[in-house]
C-alpha atoms as a PDB file:
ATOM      1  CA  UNK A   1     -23.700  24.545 -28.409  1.00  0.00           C
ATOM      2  CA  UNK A   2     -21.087  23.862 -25.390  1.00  0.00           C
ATOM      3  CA  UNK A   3     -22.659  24.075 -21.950  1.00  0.00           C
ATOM      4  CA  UNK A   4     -19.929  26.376 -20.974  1.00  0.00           C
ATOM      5  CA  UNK A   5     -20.036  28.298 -24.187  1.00  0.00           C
ATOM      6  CA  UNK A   6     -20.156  32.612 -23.670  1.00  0.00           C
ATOM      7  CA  UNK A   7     -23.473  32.570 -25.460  1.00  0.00           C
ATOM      8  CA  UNK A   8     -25.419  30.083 -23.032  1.00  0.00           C
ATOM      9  CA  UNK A   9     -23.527  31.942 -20.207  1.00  0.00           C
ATOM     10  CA  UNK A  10     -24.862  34.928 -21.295  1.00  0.00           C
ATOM     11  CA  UNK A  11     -28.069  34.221 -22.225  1.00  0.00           C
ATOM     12  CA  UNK A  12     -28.382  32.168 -18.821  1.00  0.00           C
ATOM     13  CA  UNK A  13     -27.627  36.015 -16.685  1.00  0.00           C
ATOM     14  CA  UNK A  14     -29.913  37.805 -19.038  1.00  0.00           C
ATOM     15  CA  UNK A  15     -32.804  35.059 -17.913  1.00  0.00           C
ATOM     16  CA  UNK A  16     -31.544  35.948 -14.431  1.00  0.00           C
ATOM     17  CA  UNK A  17     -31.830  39.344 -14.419  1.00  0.00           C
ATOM     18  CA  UNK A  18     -35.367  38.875 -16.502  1.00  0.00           C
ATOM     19  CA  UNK A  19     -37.025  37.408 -13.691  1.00  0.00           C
ATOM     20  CA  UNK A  20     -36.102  39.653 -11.082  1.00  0.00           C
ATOM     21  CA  UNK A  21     -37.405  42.618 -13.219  1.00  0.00           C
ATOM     22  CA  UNK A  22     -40.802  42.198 -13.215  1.00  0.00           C
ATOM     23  CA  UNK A  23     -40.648  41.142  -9.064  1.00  0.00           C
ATOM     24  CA  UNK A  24     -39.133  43.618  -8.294  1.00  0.00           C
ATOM     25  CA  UNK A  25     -41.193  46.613 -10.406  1.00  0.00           C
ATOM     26  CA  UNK A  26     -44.711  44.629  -9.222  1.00  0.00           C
ATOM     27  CA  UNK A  27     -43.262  45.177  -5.300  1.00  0.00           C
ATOM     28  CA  UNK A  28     -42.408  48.512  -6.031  1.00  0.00           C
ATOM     29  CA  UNK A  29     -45.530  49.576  -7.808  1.00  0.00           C
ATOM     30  CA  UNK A  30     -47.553  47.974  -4.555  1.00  0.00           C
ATOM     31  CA  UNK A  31     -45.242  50.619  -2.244  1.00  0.00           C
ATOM     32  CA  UNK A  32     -46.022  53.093  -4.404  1.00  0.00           C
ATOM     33  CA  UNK A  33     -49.018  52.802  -4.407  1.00  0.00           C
ATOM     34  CA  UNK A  34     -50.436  51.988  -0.650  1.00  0.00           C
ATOM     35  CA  UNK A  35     -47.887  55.977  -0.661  1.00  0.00           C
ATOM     36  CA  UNK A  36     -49.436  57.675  -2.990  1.00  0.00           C
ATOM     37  CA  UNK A  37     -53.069  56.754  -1.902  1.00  0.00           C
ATOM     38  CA  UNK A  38     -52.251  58.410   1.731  1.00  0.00           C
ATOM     39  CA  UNK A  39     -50.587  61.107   0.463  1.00  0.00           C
ATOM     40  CA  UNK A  40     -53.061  64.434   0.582  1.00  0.00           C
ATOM     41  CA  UNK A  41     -53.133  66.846  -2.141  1.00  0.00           C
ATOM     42  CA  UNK A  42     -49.835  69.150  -2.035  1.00  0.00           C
ATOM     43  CA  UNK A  43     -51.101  71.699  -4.743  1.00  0.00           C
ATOM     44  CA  UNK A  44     -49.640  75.042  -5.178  1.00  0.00           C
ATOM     45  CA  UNK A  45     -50.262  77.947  -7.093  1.00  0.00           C
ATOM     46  CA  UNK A  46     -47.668  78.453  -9.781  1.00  0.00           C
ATOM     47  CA  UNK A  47     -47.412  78.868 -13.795  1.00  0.00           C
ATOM     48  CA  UNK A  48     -48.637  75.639 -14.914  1.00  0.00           C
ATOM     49  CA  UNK A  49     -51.944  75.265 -17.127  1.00  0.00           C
ATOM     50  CA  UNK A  50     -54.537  73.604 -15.211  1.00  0.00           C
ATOM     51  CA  UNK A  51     -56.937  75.674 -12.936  1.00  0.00           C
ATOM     52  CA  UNK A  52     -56.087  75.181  -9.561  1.00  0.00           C
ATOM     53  CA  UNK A  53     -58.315  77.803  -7.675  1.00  0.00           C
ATOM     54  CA  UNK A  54     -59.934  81.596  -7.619  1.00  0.00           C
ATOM     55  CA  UNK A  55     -59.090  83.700  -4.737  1.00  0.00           C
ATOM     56  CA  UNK A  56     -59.318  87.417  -4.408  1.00  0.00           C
ATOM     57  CA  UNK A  57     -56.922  90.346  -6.181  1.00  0.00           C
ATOM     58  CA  UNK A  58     -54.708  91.219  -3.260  1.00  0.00           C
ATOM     59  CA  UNK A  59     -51.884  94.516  -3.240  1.00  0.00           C
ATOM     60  CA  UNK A  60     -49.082  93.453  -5.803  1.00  0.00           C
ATOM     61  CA  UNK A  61     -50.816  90.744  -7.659  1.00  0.00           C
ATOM     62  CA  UNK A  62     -50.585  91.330 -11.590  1.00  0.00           C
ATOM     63  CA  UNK A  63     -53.538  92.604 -13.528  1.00  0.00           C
ATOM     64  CA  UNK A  64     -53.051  90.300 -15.967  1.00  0.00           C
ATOM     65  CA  UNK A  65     -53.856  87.417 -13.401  1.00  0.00           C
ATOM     66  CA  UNK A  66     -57.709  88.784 -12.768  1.00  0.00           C
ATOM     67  CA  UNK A  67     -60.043  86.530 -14.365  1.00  0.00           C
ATOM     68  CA  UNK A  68     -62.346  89.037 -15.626  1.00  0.00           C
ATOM     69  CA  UNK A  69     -65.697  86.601 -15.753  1.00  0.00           C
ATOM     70  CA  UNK A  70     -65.553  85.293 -12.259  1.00  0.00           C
ATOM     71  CA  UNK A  71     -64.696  88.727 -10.845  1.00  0.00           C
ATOM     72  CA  UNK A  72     -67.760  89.995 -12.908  1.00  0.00           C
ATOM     73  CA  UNK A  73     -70.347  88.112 -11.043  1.00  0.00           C
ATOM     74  CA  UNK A  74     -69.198  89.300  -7.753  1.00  0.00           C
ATOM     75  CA  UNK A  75     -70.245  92.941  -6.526  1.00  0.00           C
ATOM     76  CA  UNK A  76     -67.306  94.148  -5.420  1.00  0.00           C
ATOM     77  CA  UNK A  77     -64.523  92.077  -5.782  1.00  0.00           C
ATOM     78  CA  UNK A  78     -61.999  91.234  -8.094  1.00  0.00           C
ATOM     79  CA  UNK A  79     -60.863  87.429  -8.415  1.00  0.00           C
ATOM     80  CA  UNK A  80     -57.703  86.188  -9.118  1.00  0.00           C
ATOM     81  CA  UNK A  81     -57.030  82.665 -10.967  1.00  0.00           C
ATOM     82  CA  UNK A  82     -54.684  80.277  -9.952  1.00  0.00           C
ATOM     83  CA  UNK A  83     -53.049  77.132 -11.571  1.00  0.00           C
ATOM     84  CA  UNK A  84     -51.400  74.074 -10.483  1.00  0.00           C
ATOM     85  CA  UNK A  85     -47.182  74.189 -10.561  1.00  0.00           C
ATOM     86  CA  UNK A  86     -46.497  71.649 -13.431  1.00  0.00           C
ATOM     87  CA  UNK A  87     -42.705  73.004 -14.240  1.00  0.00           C
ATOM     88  CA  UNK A  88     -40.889  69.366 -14.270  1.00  0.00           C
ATOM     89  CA  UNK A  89     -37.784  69.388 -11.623  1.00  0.00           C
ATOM     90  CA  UNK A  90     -35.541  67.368 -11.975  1.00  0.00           C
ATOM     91  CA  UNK A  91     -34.702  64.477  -8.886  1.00  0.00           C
ATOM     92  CA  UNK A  92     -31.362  62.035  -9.150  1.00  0.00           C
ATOM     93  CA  UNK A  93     -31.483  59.273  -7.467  1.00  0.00           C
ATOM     94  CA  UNK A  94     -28.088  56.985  -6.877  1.00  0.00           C
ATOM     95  CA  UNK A  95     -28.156  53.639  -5.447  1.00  0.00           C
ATOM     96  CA  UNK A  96     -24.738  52.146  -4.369  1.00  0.00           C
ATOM     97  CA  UNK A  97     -23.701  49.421  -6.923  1.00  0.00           C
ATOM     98  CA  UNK A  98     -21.096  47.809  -4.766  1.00  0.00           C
ATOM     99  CA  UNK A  99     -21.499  44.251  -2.832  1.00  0.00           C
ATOM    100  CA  UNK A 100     -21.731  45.399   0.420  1.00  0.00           C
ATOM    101  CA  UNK A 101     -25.675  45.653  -0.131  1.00  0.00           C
ATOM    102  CA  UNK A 102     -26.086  42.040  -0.983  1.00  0.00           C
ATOM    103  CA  UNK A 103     -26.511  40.707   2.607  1.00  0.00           C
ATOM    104  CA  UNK A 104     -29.427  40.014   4.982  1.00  0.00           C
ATOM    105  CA  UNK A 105     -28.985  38.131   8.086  1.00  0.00           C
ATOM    106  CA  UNK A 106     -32.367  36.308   7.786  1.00  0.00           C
ATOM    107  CA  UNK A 107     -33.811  34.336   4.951  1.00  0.00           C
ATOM    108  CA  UNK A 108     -36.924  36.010   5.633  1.00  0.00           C
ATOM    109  CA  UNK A 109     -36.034  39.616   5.432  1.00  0.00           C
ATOM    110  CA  UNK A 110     -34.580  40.977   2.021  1.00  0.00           C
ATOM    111  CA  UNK A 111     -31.352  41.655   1.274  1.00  0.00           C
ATOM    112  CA  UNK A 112     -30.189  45.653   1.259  1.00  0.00           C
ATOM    113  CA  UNK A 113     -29.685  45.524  -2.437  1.00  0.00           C
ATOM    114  CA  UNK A 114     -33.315  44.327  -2.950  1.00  0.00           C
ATOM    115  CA  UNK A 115     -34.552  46.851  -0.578  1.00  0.00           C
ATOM    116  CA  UNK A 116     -32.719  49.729  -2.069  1.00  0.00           C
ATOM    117  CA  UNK A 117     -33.865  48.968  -5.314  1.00  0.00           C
ATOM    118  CA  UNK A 118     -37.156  48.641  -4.468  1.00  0.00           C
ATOM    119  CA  UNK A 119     -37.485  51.740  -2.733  1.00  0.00           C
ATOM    120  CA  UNK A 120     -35.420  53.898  -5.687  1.00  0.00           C
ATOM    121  CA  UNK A 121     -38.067  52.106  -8.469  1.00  0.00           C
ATOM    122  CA  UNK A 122     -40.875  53.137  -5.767  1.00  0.00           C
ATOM    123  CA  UNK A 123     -39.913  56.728  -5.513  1.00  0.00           C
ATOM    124  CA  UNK A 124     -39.480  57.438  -9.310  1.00  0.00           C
ATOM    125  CA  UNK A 125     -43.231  56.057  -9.380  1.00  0.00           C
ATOM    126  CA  UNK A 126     -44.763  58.506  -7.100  1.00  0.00           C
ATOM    127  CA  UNK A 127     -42.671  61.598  -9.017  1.00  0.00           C
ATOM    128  CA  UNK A 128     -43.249  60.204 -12.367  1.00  0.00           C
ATOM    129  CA  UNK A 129     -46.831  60.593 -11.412  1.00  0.00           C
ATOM    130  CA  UNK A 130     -46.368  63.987 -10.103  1.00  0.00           C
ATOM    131  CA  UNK A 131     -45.093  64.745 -13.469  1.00  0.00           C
ATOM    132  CA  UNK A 132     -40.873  65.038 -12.164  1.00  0.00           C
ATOM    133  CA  UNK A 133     -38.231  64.193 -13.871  1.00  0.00           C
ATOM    134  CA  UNK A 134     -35.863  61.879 -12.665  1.00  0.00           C
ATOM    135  CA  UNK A 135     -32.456  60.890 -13.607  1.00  0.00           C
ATOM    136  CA  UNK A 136     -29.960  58.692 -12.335  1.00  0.00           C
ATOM    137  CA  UNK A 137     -26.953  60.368 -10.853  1.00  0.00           C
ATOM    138  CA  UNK A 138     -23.525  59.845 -12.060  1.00  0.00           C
ATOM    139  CA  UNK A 139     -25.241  58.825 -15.964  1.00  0.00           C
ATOM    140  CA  UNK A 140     -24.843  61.174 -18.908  1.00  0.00           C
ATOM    141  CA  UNK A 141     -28.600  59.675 -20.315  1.00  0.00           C
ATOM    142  CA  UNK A 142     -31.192  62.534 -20.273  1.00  0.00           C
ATOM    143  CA  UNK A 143     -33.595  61.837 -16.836  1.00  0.00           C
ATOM    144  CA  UNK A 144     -36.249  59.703 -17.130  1.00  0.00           C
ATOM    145  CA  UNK A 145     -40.385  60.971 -17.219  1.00  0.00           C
ATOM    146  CA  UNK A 146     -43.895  59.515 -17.600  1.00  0.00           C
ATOM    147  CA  UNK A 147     -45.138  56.004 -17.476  1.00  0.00           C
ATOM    148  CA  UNK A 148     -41.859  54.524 -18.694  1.00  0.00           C
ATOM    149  CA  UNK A 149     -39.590  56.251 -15.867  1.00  0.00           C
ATOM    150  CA  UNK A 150     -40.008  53.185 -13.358  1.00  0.00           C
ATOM    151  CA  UNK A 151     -38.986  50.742 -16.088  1.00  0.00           C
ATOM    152  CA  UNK A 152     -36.285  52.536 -17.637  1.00  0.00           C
ATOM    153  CA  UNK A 153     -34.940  53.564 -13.611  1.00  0.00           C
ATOM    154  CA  UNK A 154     -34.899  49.838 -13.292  1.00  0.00           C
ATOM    155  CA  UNK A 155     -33.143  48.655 -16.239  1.00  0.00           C
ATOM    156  CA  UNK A 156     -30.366  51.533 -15.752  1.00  0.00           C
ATOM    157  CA  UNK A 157     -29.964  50.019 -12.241  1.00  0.00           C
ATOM    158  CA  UNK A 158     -28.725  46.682 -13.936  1.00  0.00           C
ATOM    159  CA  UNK A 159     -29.757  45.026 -10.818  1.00  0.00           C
ATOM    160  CA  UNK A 160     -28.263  42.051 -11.590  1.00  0.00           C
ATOM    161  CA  UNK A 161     -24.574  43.290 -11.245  1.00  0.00           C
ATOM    162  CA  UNK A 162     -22.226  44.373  -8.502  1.00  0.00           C
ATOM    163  CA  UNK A 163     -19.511  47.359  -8.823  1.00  0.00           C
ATOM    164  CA  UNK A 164     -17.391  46.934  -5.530  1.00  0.00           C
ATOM    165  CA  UNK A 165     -15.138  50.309  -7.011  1.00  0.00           C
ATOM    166  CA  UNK A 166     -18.106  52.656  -6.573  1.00  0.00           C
ATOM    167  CA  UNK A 167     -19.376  52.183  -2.807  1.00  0.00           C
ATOM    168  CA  UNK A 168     -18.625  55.618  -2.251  1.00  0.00           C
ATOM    169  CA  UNK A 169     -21.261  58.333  -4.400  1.00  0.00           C
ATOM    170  CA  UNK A 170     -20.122  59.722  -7.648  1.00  0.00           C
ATOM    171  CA  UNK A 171     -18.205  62.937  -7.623  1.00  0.00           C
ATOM    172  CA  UNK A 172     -20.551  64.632 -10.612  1.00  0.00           C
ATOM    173  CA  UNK A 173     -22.450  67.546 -11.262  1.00  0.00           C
ATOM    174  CA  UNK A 174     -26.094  68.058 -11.752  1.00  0.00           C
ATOM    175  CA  UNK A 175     -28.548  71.432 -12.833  1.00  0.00           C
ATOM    176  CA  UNK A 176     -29.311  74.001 -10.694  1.00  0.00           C
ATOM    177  CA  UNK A 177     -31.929  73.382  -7.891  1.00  0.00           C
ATOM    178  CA  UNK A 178     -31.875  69.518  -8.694  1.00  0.00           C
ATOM    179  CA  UNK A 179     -32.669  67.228  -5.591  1.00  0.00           C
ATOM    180  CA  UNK A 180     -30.430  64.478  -4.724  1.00  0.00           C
ATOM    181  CA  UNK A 181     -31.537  60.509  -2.864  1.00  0.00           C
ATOM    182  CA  UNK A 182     -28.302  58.301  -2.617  1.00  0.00           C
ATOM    183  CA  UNK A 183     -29.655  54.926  -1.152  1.00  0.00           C
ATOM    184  CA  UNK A 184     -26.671  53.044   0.467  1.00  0.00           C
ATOM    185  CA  UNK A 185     -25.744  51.592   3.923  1.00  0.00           C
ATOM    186  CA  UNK A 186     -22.693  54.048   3.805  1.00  0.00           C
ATOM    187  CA  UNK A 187     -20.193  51.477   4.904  1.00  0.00           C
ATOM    188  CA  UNK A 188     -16.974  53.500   3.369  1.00  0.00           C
ATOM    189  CA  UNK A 189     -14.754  56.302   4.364  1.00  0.00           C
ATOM    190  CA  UNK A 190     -17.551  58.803   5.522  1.00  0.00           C
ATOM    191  CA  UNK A 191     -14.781  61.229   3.492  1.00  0.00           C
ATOM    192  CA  UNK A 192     -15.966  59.888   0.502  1.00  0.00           C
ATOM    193  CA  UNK A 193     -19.524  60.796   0.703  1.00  0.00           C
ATOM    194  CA  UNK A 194     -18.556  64.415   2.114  1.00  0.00           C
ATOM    195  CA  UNK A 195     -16.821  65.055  -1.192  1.00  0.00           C
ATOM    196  CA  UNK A 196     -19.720  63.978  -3.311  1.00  0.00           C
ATOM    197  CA  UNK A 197     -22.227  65.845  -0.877  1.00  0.00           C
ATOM    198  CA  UNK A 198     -20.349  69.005  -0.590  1.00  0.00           C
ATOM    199  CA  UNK A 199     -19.755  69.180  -4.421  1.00  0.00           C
ATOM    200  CA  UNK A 200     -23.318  68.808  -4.970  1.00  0.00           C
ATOM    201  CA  UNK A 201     -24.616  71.060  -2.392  1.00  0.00           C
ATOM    202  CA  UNK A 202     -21.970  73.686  -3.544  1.00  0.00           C
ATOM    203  CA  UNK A 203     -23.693  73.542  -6.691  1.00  0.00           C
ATOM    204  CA  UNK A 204     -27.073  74.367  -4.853  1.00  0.00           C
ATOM    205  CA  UNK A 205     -28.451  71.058  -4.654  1.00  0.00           C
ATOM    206  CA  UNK A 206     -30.387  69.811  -1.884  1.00  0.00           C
ATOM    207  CA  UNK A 207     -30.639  65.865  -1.042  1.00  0.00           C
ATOM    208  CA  UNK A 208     -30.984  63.027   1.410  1.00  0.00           C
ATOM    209  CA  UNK A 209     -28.846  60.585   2.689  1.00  0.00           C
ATOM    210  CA  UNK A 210     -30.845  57.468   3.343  1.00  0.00           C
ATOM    211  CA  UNK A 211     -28.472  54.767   4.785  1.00  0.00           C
ATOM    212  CA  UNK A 212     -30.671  50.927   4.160  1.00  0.00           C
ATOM    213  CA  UNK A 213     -29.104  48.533   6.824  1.00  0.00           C
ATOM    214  CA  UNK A 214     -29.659  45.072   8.431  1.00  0.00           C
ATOM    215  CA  UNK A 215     -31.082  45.063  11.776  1.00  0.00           C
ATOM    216  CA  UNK A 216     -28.297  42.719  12.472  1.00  0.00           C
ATOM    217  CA  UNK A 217     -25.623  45.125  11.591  1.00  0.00           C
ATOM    218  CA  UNK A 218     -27.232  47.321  14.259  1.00  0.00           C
ATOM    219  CA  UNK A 219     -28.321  45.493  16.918  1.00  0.00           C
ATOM    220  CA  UNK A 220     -24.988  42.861  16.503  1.00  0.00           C
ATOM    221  CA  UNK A 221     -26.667  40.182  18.075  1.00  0.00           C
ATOM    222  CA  UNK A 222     -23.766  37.377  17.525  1.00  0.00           C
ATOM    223  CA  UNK A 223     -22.117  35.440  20.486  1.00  0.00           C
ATOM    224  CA  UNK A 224     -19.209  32.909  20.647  1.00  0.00           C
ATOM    225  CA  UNK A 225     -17.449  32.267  17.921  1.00  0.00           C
ATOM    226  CA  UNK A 226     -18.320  34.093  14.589  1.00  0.00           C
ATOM    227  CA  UNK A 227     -16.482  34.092  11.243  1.00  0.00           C
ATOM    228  CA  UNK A 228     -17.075  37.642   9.573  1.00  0.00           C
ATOM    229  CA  UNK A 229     -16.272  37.652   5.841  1.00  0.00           C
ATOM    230  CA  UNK A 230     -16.426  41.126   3.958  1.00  0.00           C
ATOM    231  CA  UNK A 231     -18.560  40.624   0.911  1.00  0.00           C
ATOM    232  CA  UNK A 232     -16.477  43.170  -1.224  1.00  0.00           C
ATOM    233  CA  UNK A 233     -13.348  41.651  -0.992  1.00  0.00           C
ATOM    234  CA  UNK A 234     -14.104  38.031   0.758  1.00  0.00           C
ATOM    235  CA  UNK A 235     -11.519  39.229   3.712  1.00  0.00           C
ATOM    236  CA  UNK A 236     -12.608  36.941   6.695  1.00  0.00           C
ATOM    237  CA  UNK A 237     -12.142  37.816  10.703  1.00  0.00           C
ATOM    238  CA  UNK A 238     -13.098  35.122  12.895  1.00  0.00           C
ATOM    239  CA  UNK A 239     -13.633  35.686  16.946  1.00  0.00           C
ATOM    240  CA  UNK A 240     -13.621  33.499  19.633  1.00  0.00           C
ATOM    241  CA  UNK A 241     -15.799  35.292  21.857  1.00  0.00           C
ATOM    242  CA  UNK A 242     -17.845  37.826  19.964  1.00  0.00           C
ATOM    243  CA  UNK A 243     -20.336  39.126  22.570  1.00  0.00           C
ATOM    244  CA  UNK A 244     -16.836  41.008  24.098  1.00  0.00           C
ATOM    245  CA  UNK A 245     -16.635  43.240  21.172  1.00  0.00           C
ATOM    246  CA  UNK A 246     -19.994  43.638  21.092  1.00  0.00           C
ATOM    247  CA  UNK A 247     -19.960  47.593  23.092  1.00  0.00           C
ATOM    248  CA  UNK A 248     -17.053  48.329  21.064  1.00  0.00           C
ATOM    249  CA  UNK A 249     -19.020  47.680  17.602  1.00  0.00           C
ATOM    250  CA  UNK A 250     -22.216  49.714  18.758  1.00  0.00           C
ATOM    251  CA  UNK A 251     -20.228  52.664  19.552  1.00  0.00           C
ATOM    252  CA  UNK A 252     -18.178  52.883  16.372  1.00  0.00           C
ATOM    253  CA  UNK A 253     -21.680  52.200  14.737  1.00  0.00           C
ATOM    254  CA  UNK A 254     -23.057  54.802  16.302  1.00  0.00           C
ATOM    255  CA  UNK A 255     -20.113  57.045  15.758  1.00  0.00           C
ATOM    256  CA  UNK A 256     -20.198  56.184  12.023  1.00  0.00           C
ATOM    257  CA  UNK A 257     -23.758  56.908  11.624  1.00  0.00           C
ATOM    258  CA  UNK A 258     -23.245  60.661  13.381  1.00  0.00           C
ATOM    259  CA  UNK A 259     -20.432  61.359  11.294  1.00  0.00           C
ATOM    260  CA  UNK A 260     -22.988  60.604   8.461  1.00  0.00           C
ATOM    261  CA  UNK A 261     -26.137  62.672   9.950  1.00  0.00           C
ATOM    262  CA  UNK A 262     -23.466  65.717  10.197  1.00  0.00           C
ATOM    263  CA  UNK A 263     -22.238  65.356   7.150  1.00  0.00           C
ATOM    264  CA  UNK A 264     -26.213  66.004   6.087  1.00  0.00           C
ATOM    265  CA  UNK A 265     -26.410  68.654   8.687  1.00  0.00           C
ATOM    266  CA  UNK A 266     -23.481  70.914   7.214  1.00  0.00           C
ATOM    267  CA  UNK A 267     -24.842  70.484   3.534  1.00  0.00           C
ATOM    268  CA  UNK A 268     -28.118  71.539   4.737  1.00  0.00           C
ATOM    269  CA  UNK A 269     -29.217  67.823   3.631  1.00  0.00           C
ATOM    270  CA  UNK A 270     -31.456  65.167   5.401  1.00  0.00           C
ATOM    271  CA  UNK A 271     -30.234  61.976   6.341  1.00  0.00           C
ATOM    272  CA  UNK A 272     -32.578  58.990   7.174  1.00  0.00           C
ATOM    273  CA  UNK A 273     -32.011  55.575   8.862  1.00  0.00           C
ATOM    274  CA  UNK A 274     -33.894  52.806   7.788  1.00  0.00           C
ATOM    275  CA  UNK A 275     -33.989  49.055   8.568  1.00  0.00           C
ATOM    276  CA  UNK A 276     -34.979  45.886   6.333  1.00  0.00           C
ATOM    277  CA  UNK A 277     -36.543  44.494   8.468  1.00  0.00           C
ATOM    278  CA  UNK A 278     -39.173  48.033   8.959  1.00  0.00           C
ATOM    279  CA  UNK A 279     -41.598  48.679   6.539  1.00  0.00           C
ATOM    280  CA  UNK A 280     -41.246  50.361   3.163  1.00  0.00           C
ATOM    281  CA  UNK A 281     -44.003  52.413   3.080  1.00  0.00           C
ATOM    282  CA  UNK A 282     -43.212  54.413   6.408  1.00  0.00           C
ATOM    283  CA  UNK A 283     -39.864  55.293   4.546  1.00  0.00           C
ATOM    284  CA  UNK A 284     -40.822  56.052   0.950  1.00  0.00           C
ATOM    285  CA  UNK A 285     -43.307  58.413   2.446  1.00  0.00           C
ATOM    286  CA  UNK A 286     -40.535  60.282   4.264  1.00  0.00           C
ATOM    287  CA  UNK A 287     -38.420  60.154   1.345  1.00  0.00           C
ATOM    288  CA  UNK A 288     -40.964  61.659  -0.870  1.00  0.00           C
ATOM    289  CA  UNK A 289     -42.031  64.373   1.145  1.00  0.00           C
ATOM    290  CA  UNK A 290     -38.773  65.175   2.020  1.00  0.00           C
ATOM    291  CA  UNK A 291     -38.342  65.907  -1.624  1.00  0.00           C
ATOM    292  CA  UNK A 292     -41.462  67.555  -2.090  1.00  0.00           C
ATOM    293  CA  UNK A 293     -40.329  69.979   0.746  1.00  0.00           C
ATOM    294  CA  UNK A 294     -37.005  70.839  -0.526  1.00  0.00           C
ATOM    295  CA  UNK A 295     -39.062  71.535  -4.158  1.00  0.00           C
ATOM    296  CA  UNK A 296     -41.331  73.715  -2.555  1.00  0.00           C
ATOM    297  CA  UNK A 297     -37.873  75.368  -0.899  1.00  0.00           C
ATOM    298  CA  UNK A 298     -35.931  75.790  -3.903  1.00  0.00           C
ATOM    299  CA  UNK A 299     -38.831  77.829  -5.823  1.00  0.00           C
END
């Protein structure tokens, strides 16, 4: 079979994208669980099955919720019995497919792609286990639940490929009371991801905006001359003397970044900064109990 043959070619990205998978899912698992192991219990009373706790009959409380044999052994009291909330929401998750993510300005920090996807595989770990569902946004497939969720997020993330069309958040629909993470570093027309927020939150969805950049891209550390090259569309921009423009970049950083956190603001949203070269766990946590919050909201 030719070297350059479609078959070899193809078999040669599917061996690519292989041995990223089970990297990537092993780092994520680790996250998830060095999370989940600090988390305390966030129980609540609700219609699930499994006991939770007794506590006494109080003024409004349904008679159908005494439990007759632990009220009986007390003297005067009537107890009522509570269970755990197992009702599965539903959480979509979007990670920006375009190339803007594949960059990190250090060999020894990961790229924003990696840490995105890391982070999205992370979170539907922790709400798999808290018995969630969780579906990708934009995708028509049913959301994902139980042990398989993490694999099945990954493999619908196709990690492996870039779509430079779709830096900007899907305009789509999702259920009532659904709870919305788009993972990107946001670098579009901030008009863009109003639209997509404000349909979603119009809908009564809540969410979080958590923009993943390099601590270069904050901090612009460059001096002298510096060739620039856009990784969507390989436009270059070379300066002579960098370290001029240096105030100007910071402030329409800045400026880009509030136009972002208002954007959350009005939608009633959260929006979260995070930097590769920080560490996951401190940002998966926020990200989950964000979510748990906004569940506990919503019901």
């Amino acid at each position: 079979m030719p070297a350059d043959s479609p078959a070899i070619s193809v078999r040669h990205d599917a061996e690519h994208a292989a041995s990223l998978f089970p990297a990537l899912l092993l780092e994520a698992e680790k996250i998830a669980q060095s999370v989940s192991a600090g988390l305390h219990g966030r129980r609540r009373a609700g219609p699930g099955e499994t006991f939770w706790q007794h506590r006494p009959y109080g003024f409004g409380d349904p008679v159908s919720t005494i439990d007759w044999r632990q009220s009986a052994r007390a003297a005067d009291r009537l107890y009522v019995r509570q269970n755990e909330w197992e009702a599965a929401a539903a959480a979509y998750l979007w990670r920006d497919p375009s190339r803007s993510l594949d960059y990190a300005s250090d060999r020894n920090l990961p790229t924003k792609r990696r840490r995105a996807d890391v982070l999205v595989t992370a979170l539907t770990i922790l709400l798999s286990q808290a018995g969630e569902r969780i579906g990708l946004l934009g995708e028509e497939r049913r959301p994902f639940q139980g042990r398989s969720a993490p694999e099945r997020m990954l493999e619908a993330l196709h990690i492996d490929q870039f779509l430079d069309t779709a830096s900007a958040p899907p305009l789509t629909t999702v259920p009532t009371g659904a709870r919305i993470v788009m993972a990107s570093d946001f670098f579009t027309d901030p008009h863009g991801v109003e639209k997509a927020v404000a349909a979603l939150a119009g809908a009564g969805a809540k969410g979080v905006l958590l923009q993943i950049c390099d601590p270069a891209e904050e901090n612009f550390p460059f001096d002298g001359r510096v060739e620039f090259r856009d990784l969507e569309s390989s436009d270059r921009l070379i300066f002579g003397q960098t370290g001029a423009v240096a105030d100007a970049y910071k402030s329409a950083f800045a400026a880009h970044r509030e136009s972002l956190t208002a954007i959350a603001r009005k939608a009633g949203w959260t929006f979260i900064a995070h930097r590769t070269d920080k560490a996951s766990q401190t940002v998966l946590l926020s990200l989950f109990t964000a979510l748990a919050d906004m569940r506990k909201w919503m019901n």
